[in-house]
Each structure stands twice: as C-alpha cells, then as structure tokens.
N, C-alpha and C. Protein backbone atom coordinates (compact mmCIF):
# COMPACT_ATOMS: atom_id res chain seq x y z
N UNK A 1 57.44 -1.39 9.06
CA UNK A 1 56.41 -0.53 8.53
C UNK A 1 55.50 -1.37 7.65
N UNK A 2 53.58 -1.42 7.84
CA UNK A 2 53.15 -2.20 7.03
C UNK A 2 52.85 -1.50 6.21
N UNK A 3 52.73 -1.80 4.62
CA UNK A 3 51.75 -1.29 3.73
C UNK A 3 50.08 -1.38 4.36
N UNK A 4 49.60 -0.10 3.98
CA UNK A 4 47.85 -0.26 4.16
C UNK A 4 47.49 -1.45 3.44
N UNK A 5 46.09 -2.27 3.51
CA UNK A 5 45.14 -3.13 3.12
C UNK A 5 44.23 -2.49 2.10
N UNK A 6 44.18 -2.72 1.18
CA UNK A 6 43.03 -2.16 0.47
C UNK A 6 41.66 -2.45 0.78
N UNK A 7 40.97 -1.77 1.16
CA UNK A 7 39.66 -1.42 1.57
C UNK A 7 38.42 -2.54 1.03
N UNK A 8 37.95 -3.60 1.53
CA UNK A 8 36.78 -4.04 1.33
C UNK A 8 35.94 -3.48 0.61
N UNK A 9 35.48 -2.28 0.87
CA UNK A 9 34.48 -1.26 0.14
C UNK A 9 34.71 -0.29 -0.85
N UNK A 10 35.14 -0.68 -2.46
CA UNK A 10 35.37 0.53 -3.13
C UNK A 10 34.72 1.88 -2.86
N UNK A 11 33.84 2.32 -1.90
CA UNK A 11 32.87 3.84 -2.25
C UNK A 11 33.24 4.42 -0.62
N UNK A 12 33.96 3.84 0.10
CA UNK A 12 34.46 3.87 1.49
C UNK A 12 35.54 5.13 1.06
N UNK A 13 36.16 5.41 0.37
CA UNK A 13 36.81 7.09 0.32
C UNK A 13 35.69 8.04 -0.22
N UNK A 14 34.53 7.87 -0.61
CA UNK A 14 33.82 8.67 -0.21
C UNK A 14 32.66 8.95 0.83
N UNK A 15 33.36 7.93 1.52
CA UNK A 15 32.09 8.36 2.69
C UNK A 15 31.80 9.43 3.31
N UNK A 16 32.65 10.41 3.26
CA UNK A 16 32.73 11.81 3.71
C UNK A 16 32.32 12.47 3.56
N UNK A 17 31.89 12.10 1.88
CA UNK A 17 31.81 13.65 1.06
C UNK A 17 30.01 14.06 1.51
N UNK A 18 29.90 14.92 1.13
CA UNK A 18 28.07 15.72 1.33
C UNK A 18 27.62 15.12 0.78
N UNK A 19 26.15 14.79 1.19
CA UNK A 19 25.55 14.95 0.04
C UNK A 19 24.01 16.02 -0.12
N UNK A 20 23.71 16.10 -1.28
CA UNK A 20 22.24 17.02 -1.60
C UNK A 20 21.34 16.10 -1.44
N UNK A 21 20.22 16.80 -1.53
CA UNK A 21 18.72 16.41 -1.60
C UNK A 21 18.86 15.35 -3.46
N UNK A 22 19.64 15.85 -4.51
CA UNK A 22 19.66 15.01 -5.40
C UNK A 22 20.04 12.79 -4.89
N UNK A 23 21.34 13.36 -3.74
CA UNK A 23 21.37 12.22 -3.76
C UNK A 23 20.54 10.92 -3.09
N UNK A 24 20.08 12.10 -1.92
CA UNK A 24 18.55 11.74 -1.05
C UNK A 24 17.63 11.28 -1.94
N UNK A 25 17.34 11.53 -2.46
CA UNK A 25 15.99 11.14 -3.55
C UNK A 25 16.58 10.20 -4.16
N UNK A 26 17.74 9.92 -4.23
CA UNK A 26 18.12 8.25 -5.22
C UNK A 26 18.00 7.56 -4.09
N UNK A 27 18.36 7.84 -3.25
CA UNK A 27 18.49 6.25 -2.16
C UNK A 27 16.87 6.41 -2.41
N UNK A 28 16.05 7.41 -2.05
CA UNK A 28 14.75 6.97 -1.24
C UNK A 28 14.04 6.47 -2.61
N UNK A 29 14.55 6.38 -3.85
CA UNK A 29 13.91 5.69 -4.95
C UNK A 29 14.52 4.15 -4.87
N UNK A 30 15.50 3.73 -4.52
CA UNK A 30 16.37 2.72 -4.14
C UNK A 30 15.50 2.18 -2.95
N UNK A 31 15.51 2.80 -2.34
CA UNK A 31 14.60 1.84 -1.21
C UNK A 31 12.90 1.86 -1.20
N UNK A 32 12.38 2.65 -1.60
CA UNK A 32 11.32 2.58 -2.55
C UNK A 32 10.99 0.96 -3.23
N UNK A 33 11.79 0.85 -3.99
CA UNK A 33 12.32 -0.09 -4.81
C UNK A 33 12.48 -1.74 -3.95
N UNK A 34 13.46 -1.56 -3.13
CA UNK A 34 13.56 -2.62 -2.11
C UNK A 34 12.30 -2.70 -1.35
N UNK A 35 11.45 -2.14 -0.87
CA UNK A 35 10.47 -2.10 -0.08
C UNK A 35 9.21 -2.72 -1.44
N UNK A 36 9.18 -2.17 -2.82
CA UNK A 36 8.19 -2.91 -3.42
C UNK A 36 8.78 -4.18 -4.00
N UNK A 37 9.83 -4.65 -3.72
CA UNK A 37 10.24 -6.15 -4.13
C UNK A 37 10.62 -6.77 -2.96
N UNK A 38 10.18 -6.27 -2.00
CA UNK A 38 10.04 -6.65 -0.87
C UNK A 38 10.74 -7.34 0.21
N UNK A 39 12.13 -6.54 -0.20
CA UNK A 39 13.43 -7.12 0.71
C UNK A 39 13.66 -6.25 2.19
N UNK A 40 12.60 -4.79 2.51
CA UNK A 40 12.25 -4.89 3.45
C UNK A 40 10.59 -4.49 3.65
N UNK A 41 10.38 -4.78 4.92
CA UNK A 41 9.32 -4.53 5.76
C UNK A 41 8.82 -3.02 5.75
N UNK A 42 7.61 -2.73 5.83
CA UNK A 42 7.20 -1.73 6.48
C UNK A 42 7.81 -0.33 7.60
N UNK A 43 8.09 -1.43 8.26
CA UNK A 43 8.58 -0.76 9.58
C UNK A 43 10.45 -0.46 9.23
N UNK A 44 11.20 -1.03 8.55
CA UNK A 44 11.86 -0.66 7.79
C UNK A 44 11.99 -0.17 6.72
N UNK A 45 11.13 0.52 6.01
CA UNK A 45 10.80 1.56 5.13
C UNK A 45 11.12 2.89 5.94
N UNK A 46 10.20 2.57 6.50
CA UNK A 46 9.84 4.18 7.43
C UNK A 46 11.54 4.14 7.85
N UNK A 47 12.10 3.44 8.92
CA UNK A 47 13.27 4.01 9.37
C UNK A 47 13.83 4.12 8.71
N UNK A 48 14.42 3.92 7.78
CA UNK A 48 15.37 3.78 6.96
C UNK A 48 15.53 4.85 5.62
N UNK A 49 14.12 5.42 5.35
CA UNK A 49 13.64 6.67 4.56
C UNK A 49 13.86 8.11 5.16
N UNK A 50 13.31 8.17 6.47
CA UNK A 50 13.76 8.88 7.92
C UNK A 50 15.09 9.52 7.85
N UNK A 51 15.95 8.24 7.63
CA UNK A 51 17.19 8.72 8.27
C UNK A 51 17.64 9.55 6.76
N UNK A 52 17.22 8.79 5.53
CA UNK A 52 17.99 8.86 4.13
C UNK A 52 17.27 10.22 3.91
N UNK A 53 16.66 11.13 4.86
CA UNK A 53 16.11 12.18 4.43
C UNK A 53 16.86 12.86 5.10
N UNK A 54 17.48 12.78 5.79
CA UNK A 54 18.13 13.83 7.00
C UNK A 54 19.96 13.45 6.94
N UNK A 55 20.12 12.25 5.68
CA UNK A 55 21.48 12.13 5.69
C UNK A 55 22.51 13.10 5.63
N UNK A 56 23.65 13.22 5.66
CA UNK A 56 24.37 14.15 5.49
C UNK A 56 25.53 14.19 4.63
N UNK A 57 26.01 12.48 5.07
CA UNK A 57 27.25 12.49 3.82
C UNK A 57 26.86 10.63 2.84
N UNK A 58 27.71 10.32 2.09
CA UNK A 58 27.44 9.48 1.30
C UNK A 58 27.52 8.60 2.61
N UNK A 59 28.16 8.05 3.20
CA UNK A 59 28.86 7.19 3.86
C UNK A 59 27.59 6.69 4.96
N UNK A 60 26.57 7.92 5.34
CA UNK A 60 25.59 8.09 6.06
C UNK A 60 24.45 7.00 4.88
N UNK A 61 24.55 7.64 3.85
CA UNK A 61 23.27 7.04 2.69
C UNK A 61 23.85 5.32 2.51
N UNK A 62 25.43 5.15 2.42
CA UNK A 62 25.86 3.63 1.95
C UNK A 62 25.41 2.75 3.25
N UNK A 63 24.81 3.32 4.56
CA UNK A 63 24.76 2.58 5.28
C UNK A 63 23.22 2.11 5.68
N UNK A 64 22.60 2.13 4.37
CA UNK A 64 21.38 2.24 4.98
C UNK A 64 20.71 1.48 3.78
N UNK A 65 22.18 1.52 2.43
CA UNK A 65 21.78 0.07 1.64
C UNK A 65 22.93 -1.10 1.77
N UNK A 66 23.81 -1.01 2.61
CA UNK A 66 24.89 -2.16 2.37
C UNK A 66 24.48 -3.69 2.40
N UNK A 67 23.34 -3.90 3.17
CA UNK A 67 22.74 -5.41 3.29
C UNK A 67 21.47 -5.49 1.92
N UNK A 68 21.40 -4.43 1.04
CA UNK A 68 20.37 -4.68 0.30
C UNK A 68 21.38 -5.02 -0.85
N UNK A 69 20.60 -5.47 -2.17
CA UNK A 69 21.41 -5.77 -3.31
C UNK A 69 21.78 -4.77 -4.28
N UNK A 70 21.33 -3.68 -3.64
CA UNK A 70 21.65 -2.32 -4.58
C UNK A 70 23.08 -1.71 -4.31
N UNK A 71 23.16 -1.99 -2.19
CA UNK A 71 24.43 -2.41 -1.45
C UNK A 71 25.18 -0.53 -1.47
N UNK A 72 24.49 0.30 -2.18
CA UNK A 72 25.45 1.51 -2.11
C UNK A 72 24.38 2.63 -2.71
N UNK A 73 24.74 3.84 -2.63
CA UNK A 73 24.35 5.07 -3.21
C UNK A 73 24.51 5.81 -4.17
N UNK A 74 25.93 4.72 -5.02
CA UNK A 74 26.24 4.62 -6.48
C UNK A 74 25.29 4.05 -7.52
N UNK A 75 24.51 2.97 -6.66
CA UNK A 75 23.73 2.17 -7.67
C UNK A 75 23.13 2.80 -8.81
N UNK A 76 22.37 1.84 -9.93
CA UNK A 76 22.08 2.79 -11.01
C UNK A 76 20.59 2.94 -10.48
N UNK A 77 20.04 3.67 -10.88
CA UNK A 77 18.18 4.24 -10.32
C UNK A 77 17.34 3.02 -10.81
N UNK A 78 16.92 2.92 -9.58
CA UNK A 78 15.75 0.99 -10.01
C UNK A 78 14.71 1.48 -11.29
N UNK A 79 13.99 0.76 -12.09
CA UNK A 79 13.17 1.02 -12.37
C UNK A 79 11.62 0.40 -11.14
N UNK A 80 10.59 1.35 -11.15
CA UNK A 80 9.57 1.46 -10.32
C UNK A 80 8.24 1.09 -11.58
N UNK A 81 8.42 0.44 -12.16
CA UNK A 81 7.19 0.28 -13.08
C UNK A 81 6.86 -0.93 -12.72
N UNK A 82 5.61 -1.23 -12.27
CA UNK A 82 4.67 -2.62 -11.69
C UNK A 82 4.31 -3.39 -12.87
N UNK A 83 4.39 -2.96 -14.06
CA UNK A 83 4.68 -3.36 -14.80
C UNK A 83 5.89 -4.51 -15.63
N UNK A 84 6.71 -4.06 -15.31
CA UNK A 84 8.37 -4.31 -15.83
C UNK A 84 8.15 -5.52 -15.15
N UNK A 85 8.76 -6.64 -16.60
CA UNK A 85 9.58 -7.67 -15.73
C UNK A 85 10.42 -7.69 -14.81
N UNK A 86 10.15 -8.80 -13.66
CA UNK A 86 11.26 -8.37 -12.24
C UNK A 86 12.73 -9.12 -13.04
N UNK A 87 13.55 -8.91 -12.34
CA UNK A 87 15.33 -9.35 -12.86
C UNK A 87 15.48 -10.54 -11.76
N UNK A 88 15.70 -11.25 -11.56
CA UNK A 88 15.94 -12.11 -10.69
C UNK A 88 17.07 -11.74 -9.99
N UNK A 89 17.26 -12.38 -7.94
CA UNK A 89 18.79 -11.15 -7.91
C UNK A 89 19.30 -12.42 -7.90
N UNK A 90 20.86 -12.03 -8.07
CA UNK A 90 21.53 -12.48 -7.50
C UNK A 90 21.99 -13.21 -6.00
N UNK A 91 21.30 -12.59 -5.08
CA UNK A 91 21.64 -13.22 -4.14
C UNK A 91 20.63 -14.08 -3.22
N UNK A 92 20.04 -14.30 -4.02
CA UNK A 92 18.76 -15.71 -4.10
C UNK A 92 19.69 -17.12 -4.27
N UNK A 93 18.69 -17.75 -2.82
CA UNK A 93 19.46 -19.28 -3.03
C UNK A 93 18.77 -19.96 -4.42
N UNK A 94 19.59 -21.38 -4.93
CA UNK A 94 19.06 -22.19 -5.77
C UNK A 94 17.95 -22.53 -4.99
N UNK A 95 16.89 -23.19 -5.79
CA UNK A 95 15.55 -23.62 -5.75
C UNK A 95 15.04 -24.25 -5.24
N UNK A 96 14.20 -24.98 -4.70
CA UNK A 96 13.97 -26.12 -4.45
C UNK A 96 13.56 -26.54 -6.04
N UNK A 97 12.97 -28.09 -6.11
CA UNK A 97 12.05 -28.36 -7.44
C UNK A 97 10.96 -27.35 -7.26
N UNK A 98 9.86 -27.89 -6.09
CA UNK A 98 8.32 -26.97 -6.44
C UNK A 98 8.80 -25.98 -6.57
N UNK A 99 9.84 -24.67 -6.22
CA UNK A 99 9.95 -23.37 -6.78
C UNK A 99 10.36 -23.30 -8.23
N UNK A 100 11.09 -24.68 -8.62
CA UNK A 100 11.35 -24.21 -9.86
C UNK A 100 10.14 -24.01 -10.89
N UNK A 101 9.13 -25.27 -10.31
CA UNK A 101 8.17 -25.92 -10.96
C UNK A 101 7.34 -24.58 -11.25
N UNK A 102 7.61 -24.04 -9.81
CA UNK A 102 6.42 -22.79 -10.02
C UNK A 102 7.16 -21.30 -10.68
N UNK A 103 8.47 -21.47 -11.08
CA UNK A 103 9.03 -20.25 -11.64
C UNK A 103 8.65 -20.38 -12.95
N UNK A 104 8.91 -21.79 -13.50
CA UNK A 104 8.74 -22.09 -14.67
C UNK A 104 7.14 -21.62 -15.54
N UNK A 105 6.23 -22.23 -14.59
CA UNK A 105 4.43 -21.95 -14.45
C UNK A 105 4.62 -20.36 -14.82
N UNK A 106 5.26 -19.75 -14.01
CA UNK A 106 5.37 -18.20 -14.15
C UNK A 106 6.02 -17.74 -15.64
N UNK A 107 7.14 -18.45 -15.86
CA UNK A 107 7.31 -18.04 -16.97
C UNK A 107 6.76 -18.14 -18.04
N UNK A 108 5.94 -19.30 -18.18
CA UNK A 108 5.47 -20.24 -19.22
C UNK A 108 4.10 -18.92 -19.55
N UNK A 109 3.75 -19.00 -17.96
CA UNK A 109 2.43 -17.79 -18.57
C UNK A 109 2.49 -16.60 -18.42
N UNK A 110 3.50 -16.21 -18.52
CA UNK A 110 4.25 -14.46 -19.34
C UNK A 110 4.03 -14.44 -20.36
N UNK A 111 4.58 -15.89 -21.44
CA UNK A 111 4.96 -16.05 -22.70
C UNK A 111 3.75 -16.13 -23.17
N UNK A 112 2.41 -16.69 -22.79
CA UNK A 112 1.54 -17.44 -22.98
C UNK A 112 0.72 -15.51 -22.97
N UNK A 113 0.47 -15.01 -22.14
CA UNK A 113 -0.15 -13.49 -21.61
C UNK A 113 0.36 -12.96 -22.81
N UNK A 114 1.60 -12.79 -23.35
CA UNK A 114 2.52 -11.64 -24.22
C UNK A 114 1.94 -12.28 -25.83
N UNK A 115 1.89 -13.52 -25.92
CA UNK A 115 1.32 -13.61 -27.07
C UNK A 115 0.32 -13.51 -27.78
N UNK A 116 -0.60 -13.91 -26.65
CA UNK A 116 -2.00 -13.68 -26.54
C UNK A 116 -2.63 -12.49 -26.71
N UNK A 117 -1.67 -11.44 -25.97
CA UNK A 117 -1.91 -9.89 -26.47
C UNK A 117 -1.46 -9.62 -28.05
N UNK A 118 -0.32 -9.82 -28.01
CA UNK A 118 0.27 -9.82 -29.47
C UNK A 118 -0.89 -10.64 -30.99
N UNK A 119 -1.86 -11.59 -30.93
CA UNK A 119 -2.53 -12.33 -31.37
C UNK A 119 -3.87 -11.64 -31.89
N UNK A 120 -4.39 -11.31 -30.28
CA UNK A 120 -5.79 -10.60 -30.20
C UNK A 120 -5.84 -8.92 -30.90
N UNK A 121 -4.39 -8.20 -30.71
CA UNK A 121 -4.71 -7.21 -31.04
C UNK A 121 -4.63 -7.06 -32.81
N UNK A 122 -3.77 -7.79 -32.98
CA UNK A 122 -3.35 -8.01 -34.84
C UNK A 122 -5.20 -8.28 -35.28
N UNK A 123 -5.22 -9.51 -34.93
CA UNK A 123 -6.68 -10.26 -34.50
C UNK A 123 -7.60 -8.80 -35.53
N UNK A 124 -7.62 -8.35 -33.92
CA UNK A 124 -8.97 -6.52 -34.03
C UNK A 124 -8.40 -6.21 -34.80
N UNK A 125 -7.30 -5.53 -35.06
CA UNK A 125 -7.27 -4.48 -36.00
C UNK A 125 -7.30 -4.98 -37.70
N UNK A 126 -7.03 -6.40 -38.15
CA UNK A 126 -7.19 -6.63 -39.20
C UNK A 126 -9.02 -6.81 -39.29
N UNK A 127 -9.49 -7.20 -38.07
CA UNK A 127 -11.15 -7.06 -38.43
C UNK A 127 -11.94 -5.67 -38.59
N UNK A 128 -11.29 -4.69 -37.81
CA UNK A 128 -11.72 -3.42 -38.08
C UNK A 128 -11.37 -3.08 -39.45
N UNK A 129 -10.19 -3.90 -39.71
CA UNK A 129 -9.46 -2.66 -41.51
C UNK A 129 -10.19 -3.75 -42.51
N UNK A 130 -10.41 -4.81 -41.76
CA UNK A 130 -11.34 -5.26 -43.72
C UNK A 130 -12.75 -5.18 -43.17
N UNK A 131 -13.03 -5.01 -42.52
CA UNK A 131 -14.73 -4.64 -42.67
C UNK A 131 -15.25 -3.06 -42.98
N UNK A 132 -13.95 -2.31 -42.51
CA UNK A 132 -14.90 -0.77 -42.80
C UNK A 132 -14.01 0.03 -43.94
N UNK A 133 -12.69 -0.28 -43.51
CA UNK A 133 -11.59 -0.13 -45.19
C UNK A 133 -11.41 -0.69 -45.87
N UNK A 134 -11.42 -2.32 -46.33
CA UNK A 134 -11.79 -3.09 -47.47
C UNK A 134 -12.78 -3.15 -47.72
N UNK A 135 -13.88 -3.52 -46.91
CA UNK A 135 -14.95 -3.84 -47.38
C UNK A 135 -14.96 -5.39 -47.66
N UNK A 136 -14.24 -6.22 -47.27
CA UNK A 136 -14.38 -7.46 -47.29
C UNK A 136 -15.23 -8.41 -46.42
N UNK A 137 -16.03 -8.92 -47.34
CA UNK A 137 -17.44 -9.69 -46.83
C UNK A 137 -16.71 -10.63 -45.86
N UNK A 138 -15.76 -11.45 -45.58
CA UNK A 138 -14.96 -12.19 -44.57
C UNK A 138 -14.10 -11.67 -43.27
N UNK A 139 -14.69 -10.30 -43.35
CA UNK A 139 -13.85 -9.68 -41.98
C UNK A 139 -14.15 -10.82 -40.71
N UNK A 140 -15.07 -11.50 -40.67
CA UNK A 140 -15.41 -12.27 -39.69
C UNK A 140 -14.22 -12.92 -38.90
N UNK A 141 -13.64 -13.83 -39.97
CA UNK A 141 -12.61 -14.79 -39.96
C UNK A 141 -11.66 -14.59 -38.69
N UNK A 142 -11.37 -13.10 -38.51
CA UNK A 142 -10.18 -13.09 -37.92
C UNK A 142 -10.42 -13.38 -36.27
N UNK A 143 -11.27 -13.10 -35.73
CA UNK A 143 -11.71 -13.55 -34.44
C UNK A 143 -11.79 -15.03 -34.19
N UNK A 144 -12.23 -16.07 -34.94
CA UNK A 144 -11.69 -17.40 -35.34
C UNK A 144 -10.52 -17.73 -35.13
N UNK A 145 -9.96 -16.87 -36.03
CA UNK A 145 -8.47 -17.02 -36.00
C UNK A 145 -7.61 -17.07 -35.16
N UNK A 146 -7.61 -15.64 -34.41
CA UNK A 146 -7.42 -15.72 -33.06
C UNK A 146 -7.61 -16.67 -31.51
N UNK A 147 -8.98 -17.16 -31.80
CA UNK A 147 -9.34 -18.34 -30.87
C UNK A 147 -8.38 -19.50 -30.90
N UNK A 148 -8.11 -19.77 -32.15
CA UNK A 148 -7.21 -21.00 -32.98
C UNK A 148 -5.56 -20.65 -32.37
N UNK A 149 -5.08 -19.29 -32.76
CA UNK A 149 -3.86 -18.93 -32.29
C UNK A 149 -3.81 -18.95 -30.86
N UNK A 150 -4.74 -18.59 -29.35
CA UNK A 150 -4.57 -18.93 -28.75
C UNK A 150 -4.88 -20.39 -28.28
N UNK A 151 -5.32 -21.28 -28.73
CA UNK A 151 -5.54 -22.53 -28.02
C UNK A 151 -4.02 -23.06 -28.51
N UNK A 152 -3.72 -22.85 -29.95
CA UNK A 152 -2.08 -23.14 -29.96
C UNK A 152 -0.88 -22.56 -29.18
N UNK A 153 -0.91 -21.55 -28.87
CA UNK A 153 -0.11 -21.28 -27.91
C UNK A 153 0.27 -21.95 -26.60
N UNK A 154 -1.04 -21.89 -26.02
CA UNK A 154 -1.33 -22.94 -24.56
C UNK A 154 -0.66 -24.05 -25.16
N UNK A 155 -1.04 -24.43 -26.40
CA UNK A 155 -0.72 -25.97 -26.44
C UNK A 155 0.81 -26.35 -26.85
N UNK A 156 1.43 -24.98 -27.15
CA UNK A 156 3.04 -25.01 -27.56
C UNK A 156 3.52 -24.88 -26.46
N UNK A 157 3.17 -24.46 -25.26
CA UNK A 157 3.75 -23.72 -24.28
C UNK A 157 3.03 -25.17 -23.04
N UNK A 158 2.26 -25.89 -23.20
CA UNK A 158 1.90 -27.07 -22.44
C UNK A 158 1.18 -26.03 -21.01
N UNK A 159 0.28 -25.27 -21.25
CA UNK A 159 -0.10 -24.36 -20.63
C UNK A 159 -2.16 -24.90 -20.11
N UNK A 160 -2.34 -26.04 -18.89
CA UNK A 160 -3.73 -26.11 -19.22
C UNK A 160 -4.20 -25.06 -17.99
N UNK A 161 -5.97 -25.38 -18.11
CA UNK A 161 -6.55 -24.70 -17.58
C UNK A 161 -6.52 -24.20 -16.76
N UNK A 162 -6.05 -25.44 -15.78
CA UNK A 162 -5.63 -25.45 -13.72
C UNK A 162 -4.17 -24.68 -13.99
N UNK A 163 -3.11 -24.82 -14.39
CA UNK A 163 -2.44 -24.11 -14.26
C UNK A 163 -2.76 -22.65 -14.78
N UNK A 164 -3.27 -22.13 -15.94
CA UNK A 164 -3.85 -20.74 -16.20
C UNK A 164 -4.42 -20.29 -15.00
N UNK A 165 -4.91 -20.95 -14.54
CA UNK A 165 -5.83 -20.12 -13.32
C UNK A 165 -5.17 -19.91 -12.30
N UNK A 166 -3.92 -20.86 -11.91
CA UNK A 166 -3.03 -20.65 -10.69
C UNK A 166 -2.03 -19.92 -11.15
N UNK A 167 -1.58 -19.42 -12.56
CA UNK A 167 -0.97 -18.30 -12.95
C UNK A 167 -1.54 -17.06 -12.88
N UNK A 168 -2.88 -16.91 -12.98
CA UNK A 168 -3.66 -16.02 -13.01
C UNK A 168 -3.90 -15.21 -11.39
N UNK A 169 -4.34 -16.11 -10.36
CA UNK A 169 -4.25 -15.63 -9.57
C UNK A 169 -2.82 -15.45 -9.01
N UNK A 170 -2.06 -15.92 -8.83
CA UNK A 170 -0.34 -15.46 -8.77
C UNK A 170 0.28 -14.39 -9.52
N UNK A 171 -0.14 -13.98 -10.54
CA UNK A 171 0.10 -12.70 -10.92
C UNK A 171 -0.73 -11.78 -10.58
N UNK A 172 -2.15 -11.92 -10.33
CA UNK A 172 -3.02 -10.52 -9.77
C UNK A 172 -2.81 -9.99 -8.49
N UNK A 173 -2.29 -11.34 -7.11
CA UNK A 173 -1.93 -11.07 -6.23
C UNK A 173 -0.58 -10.53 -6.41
N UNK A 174 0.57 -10.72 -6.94
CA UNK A 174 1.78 -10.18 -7.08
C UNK A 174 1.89 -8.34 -7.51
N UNK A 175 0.68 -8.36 -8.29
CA UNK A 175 0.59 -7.00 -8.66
C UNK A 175 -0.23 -6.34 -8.02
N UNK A 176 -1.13 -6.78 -7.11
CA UNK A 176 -1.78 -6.40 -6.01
C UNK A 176 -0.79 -5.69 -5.15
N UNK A 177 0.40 -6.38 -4.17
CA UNK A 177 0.64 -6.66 -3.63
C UNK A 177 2.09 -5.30 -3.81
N UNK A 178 2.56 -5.48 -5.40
CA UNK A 178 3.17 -4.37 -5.89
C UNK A 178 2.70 -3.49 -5.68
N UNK A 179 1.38 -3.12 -6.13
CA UNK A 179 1.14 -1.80 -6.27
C UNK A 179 0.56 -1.03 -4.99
N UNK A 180 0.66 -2.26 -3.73
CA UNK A 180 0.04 -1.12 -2.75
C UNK A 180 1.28 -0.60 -2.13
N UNK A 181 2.72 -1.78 -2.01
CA UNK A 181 4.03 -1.37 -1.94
C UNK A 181 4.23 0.01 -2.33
N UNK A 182 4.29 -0.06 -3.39
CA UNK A 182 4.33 1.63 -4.35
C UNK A 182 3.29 2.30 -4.03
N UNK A 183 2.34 2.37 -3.38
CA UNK A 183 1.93 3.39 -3.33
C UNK A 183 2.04 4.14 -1.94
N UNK A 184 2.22 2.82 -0.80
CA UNK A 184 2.92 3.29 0.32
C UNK A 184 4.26 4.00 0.34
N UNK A 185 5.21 3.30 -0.74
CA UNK A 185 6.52 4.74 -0.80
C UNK A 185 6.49 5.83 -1.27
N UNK A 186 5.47 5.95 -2.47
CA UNK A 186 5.23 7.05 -2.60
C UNK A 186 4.29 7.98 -1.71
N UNK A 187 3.64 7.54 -0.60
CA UNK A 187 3.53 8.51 0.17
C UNK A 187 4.24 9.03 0.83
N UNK A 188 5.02 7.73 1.79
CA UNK A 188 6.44 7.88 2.75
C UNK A 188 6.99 9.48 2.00
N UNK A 189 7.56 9.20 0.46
CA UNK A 189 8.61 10.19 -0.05
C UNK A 189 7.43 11.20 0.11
N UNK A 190 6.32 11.24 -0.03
CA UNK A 190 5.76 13.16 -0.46
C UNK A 190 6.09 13.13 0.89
N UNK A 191 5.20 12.34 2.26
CA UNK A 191 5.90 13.18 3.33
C UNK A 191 7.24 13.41 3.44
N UNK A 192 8.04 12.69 3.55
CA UNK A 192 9.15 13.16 3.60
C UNK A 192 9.93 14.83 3.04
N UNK A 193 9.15 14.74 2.01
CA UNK A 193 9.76 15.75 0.63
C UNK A 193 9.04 16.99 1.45
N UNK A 194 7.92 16.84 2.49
CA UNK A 194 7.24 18.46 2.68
C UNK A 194 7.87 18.80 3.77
C-alpha cells in the first residue's frame, strides 16, 4: 500500500470549489495587470478574459494564471496605477551589462525626477509665502535656488544631458505604452461585465 504524494500545487484541493463573479473580477484585474506589464499579448488578453468570465470553479480560474507570476487566483489584487513603481519579478533572468547599464540610467533618473519634484515645489511655495505673506523683498531667491538644487542633483546622481534625454524618452514611451495597455483592459472588462 503506497502513501499519497503531496500535491505540487498547494490551491489544487480547491479546484472544485465555485466560484462568483467576485472571484472573476480578481483574475480579470490579475490579468489586466499581466497584459499592462506585458507578460501577455493582445490576443491573449482577449482569450484568456473570455474564458475567466464564464469560469466556473477555482481550478477553471488557476488555469489561466499558472504560467504567469501571479501563478493562481489566491494572489493578492495587483496594483493598476501607471503611476506606481514597477516591482521587478522574480522570474526575470540576470542581466546582461547594457541592461544593467540601462536599469541603472532608469533608476538613477527616478531619483533624479523625485527630487527635482520634491526641490521645485518647496522652491514655489516658499516664493509664493514670502512675497505675498511675508512680504519679503528677496522672495526672488528661491527660484535660483532651485536651479542650483537641481544642477546638484544631476551632479550627485552623475546624471548628464544625453542620458536625461534617453531617460526621458524611455519613460514617456513606457507610460505611453502603459497606459494604452490599461485602457485596452479596461474596455475588454466593461465588455465583458455587460
């Protein structure tokens, strides 16, 4: 007599169970999700949304993320903000150099973008509050100032021009590129949903 094997798949005893329209709407935010970080295609959106609308039990929904990195219908709910820093996955090979070279470029001008905001807005608002609520004849200064805080930044962060600009366009296309993602799943789901 053998003992059973324990199961490869912890969520494999529930493959059975029902599921609702609650759990439908997590996968199709889950793949939503995969489709704007772009682990699938188009044409795998659609099928794969299709079926997760008409699923029936969990086991039906786990099979429609097991090759993605979310991998199940347990997962926790992606965040969908085009905004949000991406997470890097896990199941990304190591690098070459030029990718690192260029992850790094990416990071360098996040840090470089985040401060720069952080700089400019202190910047305004101390020029708005001493020129019309102090009354201080030097409200000028702070726009100066600011110019000064960003050329130091670039220069802490080894950030020049040619690279700004190849960060620049690499992030407008990335968020380009996001946001038409998202806006194609969010149509997919209203049809789906009517």
């Amino acid at each position: 007599m053998s003992t059973p094997q324990p199961d490869s798949n912890p969520y494999s005893e529930h493959a059975d169970v029902r599921v609702g329209d609650k759990e439908r709407g997590h996968v199709l935010e889950l793949l939503s999700a995969h489709f704007a970080d772009g682990y699938i295609d188009v044409h795998e959106f659609d099928e794969r949304t299709g079926h997760a609308a008409i699923a029936r039990t969990r086991g039906d929904l786990d099979a429609l993320l097991q090759d993605l990195p979310s991998g199940n219908s347990l997962a926790p709910s992606p965040n969908l903000d085009p905004n949000a820093q991406a997470q890097p996955s896990p199941h990304t090979p190591a690098a070459q150099s030029s990718d690192r070279e260029l992850e790094e470029l990416l990071s360098r001008g996040k840090k470089v973008q985040r401060l720069d905001t952080v700089i400019w807005t202190v910047a305004m608002v101390l020029f708005f509050v001493f020129m019309f609520a102090v009354n201080w004849s030097y409200f000028w200064i702070f726009p100066p100032i600011a110019v000064v805080g960003s050329i130091a930044v670039r220069s802490l962060y080894k950030l020049d021009d040619d690279e700004e600009e190849i960060f620049n366009e690499i992030a407008e296309k990335e968020q380009s590129d996001r946001a038409k993602r998202l806006r194609q799943a969010a149509d997919r789901r209203r049809e789906l949903e009517q």
